[in-house]
PDB file of N, CA and C in Angstrom:
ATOM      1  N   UNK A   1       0.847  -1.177   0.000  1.00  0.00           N
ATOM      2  CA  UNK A   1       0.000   0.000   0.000  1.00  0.00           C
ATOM      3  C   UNK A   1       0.892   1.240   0.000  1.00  0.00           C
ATOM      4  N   UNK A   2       0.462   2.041  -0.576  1.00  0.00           N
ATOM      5  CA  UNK A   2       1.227   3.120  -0.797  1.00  0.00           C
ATOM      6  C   UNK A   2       0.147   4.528  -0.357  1.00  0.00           C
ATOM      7  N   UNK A   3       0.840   5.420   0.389  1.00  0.00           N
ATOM      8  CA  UNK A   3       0.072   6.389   1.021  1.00  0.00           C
ATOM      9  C   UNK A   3       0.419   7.660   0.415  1.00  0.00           C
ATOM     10  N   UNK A   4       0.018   8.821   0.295  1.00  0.00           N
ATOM     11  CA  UNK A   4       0.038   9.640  -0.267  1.00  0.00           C
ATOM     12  C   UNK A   4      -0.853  10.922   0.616  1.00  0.00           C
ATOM     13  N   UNK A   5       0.075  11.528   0.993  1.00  0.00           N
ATOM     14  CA  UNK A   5      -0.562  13.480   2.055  1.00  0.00           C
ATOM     15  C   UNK A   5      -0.544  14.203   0.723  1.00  0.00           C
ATOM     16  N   UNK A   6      -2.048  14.519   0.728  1.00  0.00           N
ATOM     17  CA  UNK A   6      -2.292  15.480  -0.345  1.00  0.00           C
ATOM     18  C   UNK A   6      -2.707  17.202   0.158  1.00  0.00           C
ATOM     19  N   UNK A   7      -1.666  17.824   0.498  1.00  0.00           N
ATOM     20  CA  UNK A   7      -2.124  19.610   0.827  1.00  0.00           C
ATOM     21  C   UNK A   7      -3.312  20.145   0.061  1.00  0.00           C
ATOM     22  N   UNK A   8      -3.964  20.309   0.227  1.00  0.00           N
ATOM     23  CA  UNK A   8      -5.461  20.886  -0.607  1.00  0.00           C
ATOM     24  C   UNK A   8      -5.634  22.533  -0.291  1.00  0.00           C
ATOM     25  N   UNK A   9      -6.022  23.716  -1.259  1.00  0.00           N
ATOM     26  CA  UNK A   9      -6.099  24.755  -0.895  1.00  0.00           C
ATOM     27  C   UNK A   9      -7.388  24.803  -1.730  1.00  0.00           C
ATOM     28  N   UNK A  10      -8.237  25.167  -0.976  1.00  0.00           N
ATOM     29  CA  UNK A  10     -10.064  25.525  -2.088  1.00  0.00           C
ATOM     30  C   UNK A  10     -10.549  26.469  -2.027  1.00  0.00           C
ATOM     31  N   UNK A  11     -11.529  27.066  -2.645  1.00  0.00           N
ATOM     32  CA  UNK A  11     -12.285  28.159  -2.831  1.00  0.00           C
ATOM     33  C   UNK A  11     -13.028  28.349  -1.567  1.00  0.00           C
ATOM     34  N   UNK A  12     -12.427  29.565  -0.546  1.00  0.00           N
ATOM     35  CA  UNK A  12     -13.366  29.542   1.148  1.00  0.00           C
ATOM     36  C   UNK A  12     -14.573  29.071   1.229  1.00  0.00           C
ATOM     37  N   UNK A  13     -14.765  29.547   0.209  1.00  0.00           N
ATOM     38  CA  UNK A  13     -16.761  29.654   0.144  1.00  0.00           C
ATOM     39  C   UNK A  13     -17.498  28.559  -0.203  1.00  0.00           C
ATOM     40  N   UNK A  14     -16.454  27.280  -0.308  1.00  0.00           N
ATOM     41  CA  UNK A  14     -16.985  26.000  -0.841  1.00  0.00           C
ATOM     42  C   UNK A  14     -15.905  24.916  -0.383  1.00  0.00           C
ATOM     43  N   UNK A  15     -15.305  24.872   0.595  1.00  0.00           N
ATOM     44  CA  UNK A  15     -14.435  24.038   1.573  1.00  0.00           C
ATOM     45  C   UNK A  15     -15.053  22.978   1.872  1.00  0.00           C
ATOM     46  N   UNK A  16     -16.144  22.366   2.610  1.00  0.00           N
ATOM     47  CA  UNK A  16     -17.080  21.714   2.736  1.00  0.00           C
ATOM     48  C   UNK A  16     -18.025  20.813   1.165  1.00  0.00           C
ATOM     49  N   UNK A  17     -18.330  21.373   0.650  1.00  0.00           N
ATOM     50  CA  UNK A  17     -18.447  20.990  -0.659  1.00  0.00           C
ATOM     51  C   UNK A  17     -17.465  20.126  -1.429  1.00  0.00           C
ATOM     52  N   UNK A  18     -15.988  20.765  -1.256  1.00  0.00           N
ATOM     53  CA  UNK A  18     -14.877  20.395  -1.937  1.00  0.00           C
ATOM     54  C   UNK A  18     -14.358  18.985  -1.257  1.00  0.00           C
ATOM     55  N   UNK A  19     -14.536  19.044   0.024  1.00  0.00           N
ATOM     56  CA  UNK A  19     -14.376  18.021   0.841  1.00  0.00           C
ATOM     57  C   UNK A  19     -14.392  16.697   0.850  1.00  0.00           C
ATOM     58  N   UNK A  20     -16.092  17.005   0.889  1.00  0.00           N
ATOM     59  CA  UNK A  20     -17.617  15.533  -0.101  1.00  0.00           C
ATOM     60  C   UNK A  20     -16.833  15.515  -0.700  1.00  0.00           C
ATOM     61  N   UNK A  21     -16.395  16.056  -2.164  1.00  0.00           N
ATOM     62  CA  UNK A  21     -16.254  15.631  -3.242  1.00  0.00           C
ATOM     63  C   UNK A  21     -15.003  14.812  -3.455  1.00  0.00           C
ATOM     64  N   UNK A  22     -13.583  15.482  -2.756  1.00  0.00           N
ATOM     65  CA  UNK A  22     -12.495  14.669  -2.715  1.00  0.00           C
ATOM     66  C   UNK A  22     -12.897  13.530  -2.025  1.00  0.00           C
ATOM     67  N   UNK A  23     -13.438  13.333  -0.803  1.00  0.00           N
ATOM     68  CA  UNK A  23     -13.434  12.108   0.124  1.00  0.00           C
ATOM     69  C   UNK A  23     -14.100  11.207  -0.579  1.00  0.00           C
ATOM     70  N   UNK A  24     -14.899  11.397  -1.646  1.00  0.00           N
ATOM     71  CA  UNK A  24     -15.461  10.162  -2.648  1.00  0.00           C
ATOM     72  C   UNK A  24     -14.774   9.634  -3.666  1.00  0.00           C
ATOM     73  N   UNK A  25     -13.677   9.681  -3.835  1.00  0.00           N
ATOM     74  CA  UNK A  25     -12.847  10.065  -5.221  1.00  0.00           C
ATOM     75  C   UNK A  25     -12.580   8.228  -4.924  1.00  0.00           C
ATOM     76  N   UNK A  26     -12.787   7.553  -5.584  1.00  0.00           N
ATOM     77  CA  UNK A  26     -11.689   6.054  -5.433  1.00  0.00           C
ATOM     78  C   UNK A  26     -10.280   6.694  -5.303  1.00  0.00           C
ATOM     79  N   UNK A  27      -9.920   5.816  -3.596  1.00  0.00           N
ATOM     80  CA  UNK A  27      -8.135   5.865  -3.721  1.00  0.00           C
ATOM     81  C   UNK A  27      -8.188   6.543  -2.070  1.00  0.00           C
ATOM     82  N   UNK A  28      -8.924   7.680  -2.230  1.00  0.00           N
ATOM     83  CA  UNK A  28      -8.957   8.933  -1.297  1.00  0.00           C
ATOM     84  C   UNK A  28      -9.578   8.029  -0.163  1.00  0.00           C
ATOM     85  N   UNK A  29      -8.625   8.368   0.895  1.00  0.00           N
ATOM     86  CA  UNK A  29      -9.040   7.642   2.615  1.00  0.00           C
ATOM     87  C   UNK A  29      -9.779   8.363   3.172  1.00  0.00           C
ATOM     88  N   UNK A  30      -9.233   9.903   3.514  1.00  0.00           N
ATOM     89  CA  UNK A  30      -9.787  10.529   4.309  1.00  0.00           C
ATOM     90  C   UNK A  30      -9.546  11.927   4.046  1.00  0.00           C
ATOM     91  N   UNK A  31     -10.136  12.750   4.364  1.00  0.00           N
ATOM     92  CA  UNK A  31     -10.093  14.020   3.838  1.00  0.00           C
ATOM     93  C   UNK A  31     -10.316  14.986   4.929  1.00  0.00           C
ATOM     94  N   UNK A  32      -8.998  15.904   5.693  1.00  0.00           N
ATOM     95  CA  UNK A  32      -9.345  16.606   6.810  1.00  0.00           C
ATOM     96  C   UNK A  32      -9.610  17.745   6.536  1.00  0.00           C
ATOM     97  N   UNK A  33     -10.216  19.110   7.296  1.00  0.00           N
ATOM     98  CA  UNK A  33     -10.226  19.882   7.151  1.00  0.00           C
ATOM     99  C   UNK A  33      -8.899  20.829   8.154  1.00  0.00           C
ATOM    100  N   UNK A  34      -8.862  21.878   8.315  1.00  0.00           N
ATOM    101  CA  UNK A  34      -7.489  21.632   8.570  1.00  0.00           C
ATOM    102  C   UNK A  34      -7.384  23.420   9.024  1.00  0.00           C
ATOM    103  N   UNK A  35      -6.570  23.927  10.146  1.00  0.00           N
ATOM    104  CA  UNK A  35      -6.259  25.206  10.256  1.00  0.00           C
ATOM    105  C   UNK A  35      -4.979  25.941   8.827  1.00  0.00           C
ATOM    106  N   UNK A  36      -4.440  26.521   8.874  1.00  0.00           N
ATOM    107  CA  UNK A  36      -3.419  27.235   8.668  1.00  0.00           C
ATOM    108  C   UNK A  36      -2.958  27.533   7.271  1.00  0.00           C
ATOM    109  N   UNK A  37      -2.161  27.316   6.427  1.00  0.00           N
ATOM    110  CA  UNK A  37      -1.642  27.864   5.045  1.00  0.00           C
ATOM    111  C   UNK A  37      -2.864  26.965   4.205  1.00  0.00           C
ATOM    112  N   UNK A  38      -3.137  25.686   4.574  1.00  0.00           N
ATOM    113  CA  UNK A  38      -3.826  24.975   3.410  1.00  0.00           C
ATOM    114  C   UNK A  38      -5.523  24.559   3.616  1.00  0.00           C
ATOM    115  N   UNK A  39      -6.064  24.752   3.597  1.00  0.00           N
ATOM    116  CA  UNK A  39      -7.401  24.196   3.899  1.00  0.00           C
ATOM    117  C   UNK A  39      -7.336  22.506   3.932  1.00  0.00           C
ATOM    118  N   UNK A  40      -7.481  21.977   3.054  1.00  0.00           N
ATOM    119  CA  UNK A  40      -7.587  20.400   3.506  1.00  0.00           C
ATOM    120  C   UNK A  40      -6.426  19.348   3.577  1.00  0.00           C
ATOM    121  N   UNK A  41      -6.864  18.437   4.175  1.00  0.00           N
ATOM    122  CA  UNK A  41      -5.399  17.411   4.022  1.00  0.00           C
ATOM    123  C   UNK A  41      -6.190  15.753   3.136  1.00  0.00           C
ATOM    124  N   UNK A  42      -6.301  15.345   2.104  1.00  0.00           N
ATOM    125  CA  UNK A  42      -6.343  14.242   1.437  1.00  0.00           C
ATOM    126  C   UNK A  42      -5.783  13.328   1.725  1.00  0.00           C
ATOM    127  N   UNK A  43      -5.809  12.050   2.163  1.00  0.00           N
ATOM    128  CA  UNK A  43      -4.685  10.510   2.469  1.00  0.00           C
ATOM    129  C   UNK A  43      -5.507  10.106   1.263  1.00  0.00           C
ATOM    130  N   UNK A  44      -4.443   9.591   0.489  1.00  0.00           N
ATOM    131  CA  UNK A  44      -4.402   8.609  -0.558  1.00  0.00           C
ATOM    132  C   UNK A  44      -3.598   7.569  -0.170  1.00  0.00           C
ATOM    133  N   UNK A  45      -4.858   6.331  -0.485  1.00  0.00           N
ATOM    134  CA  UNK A  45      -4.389   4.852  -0.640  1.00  0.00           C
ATOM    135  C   UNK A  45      -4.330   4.224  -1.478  1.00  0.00           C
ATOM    136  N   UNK A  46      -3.363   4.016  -2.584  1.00  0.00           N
ATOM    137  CA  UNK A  46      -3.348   3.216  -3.460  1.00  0.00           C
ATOM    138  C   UNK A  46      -2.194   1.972  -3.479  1.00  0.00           C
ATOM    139  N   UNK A  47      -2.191   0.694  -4.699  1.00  0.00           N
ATOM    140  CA  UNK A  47      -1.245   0.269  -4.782  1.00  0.00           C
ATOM    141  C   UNK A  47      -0.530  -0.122  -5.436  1.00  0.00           C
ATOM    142  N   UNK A  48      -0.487   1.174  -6.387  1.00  0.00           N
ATOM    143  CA  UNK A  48       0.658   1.307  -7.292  1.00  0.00           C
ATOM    144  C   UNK A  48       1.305   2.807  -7.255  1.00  0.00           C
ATOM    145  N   UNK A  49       2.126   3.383  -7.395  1.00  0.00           N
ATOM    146  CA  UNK A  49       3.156   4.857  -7.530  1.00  0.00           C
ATOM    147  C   UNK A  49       1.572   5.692  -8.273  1.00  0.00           C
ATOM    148  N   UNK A  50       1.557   4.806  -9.848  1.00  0.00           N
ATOM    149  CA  UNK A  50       0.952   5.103 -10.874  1.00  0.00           C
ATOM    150  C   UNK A  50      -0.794   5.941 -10.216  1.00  0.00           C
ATOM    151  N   UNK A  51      -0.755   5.102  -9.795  1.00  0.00           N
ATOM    152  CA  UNK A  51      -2.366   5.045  -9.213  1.00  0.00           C
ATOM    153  C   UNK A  51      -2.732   6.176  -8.903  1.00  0.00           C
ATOM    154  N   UNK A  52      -1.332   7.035  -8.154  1.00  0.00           N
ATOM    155  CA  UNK A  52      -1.346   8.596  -7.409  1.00  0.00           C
ATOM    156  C   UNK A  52      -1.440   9.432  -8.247  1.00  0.00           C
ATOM    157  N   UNK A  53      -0.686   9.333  -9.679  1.00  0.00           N
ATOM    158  CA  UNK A  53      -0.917  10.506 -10.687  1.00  0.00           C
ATOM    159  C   UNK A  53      -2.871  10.283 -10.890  1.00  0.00           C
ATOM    160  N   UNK A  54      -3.122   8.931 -11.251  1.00  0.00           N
ATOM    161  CA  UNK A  54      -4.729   8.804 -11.397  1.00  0.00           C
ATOM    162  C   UNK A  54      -5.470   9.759 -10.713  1.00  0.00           C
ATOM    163  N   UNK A  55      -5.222   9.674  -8.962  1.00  0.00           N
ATOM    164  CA  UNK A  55      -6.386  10.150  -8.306  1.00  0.00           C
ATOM    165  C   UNK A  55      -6.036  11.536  -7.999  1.00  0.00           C
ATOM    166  N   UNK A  56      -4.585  11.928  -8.127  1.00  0.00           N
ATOM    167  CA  UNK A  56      -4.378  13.318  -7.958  1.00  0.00           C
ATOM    168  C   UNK A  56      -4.386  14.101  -9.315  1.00  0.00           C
ATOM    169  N   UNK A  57      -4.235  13.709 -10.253  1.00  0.00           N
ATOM    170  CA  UNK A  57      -3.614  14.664 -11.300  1.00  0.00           C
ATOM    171  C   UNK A  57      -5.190  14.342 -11.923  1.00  0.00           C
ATOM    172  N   UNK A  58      -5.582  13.297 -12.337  1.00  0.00           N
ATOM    173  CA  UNK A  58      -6.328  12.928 -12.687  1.00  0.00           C
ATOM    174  C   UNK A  58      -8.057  13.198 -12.397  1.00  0.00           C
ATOM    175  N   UNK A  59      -8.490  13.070 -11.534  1.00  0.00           N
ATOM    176  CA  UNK A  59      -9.699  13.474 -10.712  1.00  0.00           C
ATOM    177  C   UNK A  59      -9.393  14.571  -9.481  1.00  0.00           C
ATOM    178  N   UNK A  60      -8.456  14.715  -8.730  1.00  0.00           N
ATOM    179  CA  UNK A  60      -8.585  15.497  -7.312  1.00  0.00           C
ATOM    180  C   UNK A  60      -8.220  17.059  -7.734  1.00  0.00           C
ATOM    181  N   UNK A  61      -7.320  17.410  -8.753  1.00  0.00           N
ATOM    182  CA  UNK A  61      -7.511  18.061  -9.283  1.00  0.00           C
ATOM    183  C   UNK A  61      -8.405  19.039 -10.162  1.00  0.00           C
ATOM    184  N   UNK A  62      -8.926  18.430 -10.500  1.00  0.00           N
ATOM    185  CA  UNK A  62     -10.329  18.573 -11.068  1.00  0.00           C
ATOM    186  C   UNK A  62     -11.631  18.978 -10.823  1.00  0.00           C
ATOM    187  N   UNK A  63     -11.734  18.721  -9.287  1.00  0.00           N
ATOM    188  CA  UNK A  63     -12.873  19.110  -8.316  1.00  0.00           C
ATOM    189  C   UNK A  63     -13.175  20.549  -8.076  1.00  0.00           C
ATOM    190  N   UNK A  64     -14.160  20.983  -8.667  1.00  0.00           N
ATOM    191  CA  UNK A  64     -14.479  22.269  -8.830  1.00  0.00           C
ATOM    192  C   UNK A  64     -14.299  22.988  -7.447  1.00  0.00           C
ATOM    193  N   UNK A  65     -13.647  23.833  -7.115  1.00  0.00           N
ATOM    194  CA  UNK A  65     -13.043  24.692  -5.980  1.00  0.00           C
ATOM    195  C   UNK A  65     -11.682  24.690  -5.455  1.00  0.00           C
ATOM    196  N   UNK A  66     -10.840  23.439  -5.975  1.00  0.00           N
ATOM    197  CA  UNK A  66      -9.645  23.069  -5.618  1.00  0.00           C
ATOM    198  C   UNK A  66      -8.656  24.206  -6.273  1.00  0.00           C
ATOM    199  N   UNK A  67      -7.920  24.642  -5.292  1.00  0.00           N
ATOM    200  CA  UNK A  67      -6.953  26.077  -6.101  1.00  0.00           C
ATOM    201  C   UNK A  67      -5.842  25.492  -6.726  1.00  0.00           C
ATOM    202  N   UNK A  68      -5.239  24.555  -6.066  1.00  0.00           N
ATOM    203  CA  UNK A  68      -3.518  24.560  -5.703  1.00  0.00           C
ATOM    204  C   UNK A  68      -3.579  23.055  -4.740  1.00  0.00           C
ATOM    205  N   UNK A  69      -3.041  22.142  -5.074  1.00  0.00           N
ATOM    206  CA  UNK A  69      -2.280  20.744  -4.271  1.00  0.00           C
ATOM    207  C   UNK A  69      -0.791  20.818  -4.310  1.00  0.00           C
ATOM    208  N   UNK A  70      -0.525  20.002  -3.387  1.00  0.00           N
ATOM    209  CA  UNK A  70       0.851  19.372  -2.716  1.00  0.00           C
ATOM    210  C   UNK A  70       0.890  18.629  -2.396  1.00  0.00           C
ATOM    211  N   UNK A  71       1.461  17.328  -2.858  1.00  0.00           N
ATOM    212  CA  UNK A  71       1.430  16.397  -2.840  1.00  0.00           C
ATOM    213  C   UNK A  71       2.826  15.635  -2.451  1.00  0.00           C
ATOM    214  N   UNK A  72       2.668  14.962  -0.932  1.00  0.00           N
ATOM    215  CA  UNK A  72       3.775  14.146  -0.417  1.00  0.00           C
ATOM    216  C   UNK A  72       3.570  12.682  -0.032  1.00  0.00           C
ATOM    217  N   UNK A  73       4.530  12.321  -1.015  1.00  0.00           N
ATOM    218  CA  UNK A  73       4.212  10.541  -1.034  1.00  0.00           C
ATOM    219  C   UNK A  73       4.974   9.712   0.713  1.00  0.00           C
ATOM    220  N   UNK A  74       4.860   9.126   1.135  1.00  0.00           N
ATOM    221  CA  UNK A  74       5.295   8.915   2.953  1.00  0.00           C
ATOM    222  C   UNK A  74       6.315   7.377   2.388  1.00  0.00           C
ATOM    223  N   UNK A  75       7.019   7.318   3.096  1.00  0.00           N
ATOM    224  CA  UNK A  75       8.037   6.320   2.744  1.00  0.00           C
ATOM    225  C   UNK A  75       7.914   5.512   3.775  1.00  0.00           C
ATOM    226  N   UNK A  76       7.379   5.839   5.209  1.00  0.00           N
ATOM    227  CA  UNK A  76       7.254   4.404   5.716  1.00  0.00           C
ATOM    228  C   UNK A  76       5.681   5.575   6.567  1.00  0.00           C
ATOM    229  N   UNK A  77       5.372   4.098   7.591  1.00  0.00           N
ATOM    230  CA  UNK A  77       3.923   4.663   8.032  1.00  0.00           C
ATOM    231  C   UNK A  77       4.287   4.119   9.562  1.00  0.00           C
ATOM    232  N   UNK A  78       4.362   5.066  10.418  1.00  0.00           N
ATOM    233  CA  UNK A  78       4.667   5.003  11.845  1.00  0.00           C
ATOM    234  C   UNK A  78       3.083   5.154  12.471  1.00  0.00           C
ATOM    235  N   UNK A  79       2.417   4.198  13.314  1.00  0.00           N
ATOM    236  CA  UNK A  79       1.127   4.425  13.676  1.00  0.00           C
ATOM    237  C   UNK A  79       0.978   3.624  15.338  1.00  0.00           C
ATOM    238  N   UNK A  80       0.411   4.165  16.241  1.00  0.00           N
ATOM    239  CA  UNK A  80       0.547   3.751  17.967  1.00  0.00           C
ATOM    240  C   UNK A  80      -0.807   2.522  17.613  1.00  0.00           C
ATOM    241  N   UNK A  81      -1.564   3.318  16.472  1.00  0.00           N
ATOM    242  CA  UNK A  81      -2.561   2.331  16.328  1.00  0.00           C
ATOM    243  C   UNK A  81      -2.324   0.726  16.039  1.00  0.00           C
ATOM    244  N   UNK A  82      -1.570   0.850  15.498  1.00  0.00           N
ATOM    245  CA  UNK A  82      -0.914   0.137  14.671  1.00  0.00           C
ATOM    246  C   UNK A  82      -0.105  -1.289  15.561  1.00  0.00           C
ATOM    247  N   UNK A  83       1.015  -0.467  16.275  1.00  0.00           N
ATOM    248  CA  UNK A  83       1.453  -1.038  17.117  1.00  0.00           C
ATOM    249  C   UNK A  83       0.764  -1.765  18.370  1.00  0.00           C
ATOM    250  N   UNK A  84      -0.184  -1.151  18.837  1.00  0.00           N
ATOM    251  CA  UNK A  84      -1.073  -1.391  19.667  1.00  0.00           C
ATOM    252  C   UNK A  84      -1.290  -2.941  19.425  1.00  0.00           C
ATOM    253  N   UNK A  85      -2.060  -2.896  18.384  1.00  0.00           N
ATOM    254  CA  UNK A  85      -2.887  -3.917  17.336  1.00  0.00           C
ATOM    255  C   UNK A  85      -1.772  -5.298  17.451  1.00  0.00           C
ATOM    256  N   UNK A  86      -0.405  -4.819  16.970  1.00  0.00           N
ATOM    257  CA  UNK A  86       0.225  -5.834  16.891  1.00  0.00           C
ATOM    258  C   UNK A  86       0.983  -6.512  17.747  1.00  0.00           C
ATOM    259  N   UNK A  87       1.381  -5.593  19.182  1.00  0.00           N
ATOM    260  CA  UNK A  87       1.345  -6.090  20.226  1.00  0.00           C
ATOM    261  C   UNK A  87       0.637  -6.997  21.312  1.00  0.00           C
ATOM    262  N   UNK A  88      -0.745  -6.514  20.532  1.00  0.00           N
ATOM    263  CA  UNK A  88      -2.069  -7.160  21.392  1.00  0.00           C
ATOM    264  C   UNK A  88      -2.183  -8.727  21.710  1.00  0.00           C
ATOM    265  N   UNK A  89      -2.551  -9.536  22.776  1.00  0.00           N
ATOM    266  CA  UNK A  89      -2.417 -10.543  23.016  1.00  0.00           C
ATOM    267  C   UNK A  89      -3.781 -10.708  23.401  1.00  0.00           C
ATOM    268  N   UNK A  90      -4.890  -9.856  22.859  1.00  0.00           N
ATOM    269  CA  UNK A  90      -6.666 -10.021  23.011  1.00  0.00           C
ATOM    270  C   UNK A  90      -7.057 -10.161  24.239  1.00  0.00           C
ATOM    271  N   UNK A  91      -5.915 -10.273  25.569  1.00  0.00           N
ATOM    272  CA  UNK A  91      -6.611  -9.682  27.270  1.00  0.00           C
ATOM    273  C   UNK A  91      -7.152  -8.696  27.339  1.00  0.00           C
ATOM    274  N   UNK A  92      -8.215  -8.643  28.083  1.00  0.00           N
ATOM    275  CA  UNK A  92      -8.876  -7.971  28.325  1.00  0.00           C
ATOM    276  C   UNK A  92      -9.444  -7.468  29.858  1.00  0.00           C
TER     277      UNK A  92
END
Protein backbone atom coordinates (compact mmCIF):
# COMPACT_ATOMS: atom_id res chain seq x y z
CA UNK A 1 0.00 0.00 0.00
CA UNK A 2 1.23 3.12 -0.80
CA UNK A 3 0.07 6.39 1.02
CA UNK A 4 0.04 9.64 -0.27
CA UNK A 5 -0.56 13.48 2.05
CA UNK A 6 -2.29 15.48 -0.34
CA UNK A 7 -2.12 19.61 0.83
CA UNK A 8 -5.46 20.89 -0.61
CA UNK A 9 -6.10 24.75 -0.90
CA UNK A 10 -10.06 25.52 -2.09
CA UNK A 11 -12.28 28.16 -2.83
CA UNK A 12 -13.37 29.54 1.15
CA UNK A 13 -16.76 29.65 0.14
CA UNK A 14 -16.98 26.00 -0.84
CA UNK A 15 -14.43 24.04 1.57
CA UNK A 16 -17.08 21.71 2.74
CA UNK A 17 -18.45 20.99 -0.66
CA UNK A 18 -14.88 20.39 -1.94
CA UNK A 19 -14.38 18.02 0.84
CA UNK A 20 -17.62 15.53 -0.10
CA UNK A 21 -16.25 15.63 -3.24
CA UNK A 22 -12.49 14.67 -2.72
CA UNK A 23 -13.43 12.11 0.12
CA UNK A 24 -15.46 10.16 -2.65
CA UNK A 25 -12.85 10.07 -5.22
CA UNK A 26 -11.69 6.05 -5.43
CA UNK A 27 -8.13 5.86 -3.72
CA UNK A 28 -8.96 8.93 -1.30
CA UNK A 29 -9.04 7.64 2.61
CA UNK A 30 -9.79 10.53 4.31
CA UNK A 31 -10.09 14.02 3.84
CA UNK A 32 -9.35 16.61 6.81
CA UNK A 33 -10.23 19.88 7.15
CA UNK A 34 -7.49 21.63 8.57
CA UNK A 35 -6.26 25.21 10.26
CA UNK A 36 -3.42 27.23 8.67
CA UNK A 37 -1.64 27.86 5.05
CA UNK A 38 -3.83 24.97 3.41
CA UNK A 39 -7.40 24.20 3.90
CA UNK A 40 -7.59 20.40 3.51
CA UNK A 41 -5.40 17.41 4.02
CA UNK A 42 -6.34 14.24 1.44
CA UNK A 43 -4.69 10.51 2.47
CA UNK A 44 -4.40 8.61 -0.56
CA UNK A 45 -4.39 4.85 -0.64
CA UNK A 46 -3.35 3.22 -3.46
CA UNK A 47 -1.24 0.27 -4.78
CA UNK A 48 0.66 1.31 -7.29
CA UNK A 49 3.16 4.86 -7.53
CA UNK A 50 0.95 5.10 -10.87
CA UNK A 51 -2.37 5.05 -9.21
CA UNK A 52 -1.35 8.60 -7.41
CA UNK A 53 -0.92 10.51 -10.69
CA UNK A 54 -4.73 8.80 -11.40
CA UNK A 55 -6.39 10.15 -8.31
CA UNK A 56 -4.38 13.32 -7.96
CA UNK A 57 -3.61 14.66 -11.30
CA UNK A 58 -6.33 12.93 -12.69
CA UNK A 59 -9.70 13.47 -10.71
CA UNK A 60 -8.58 15.50 -7.31
CA UNK A 61 -7.51 18.06 -9.28
CA UNK A 62 -10.33 18.57 -11.07
CA UNK A 63 -12.87 19.11 -8.32
CA UNK A 64 -14.48 22.27 -8.83
CA UNK A 65 -13.04 24.69 -5.98
CA UNK A 66 -9.64 23.07 -5.62
CA UNK A 67 -6.95 26.08 -6.10
CA UNK A 68 -3.52 24.56 -5.70
CA UNK A 69 -2.28 20.74 -4.27
CA UNK A 70 0.85 19.37 -2.72
CA UNK A 71 1.43 16.40 -2.84
CA UNK A 72 3.78 14.15 -0.42
CA UNK A 73 4.21 10.54 -1.03
CA UNK A 74 5.30 8.92 2.95
CA UNK A 75 8.04 6.32 2.74
CA UNK A 76 7.25 4.40 5.72
CA UNK A 77 3.92 4.66 8.03
CA UNK A 78 4.67 5.00 11.84
CA UNK A 79 1.13 4.42 13.68
CA UNK A 80 0.55 3.75 17.97
CA UNK A 81 -2.56 2.33 16.33
CA UNK A 82 -0.91 0.14 14.67
CA UNK A 83 1.45 -1.04 17.12
CA UNK A 84 -1.07 -1.39 19.67
CA UNK A 85 -2.89 -3.92 17.34
CA UNK A 86 0.23 -5.83 16.89
CA UNK A 87 1.35 -6.09 20.23
CA UNK A 88 -2.07 -7.16 21.39
CA UNK A 89 -2.42 -10.54 23.02
CA UNK A 90 -6.67 -10.02 23.01
CA UNK A 91 -6.61 -9.68 27.27
CA UNK A 92 -8.88 -7.97 28.32
Amino acid sequence: MITAIVFVKADVASIPEVAEEIAALEGVSEVYSVTGQIDLIAMIRVSKHEDIAAVVADSLNKVTGVTSTETHIAFRTFSKHDLESAFSLGLE
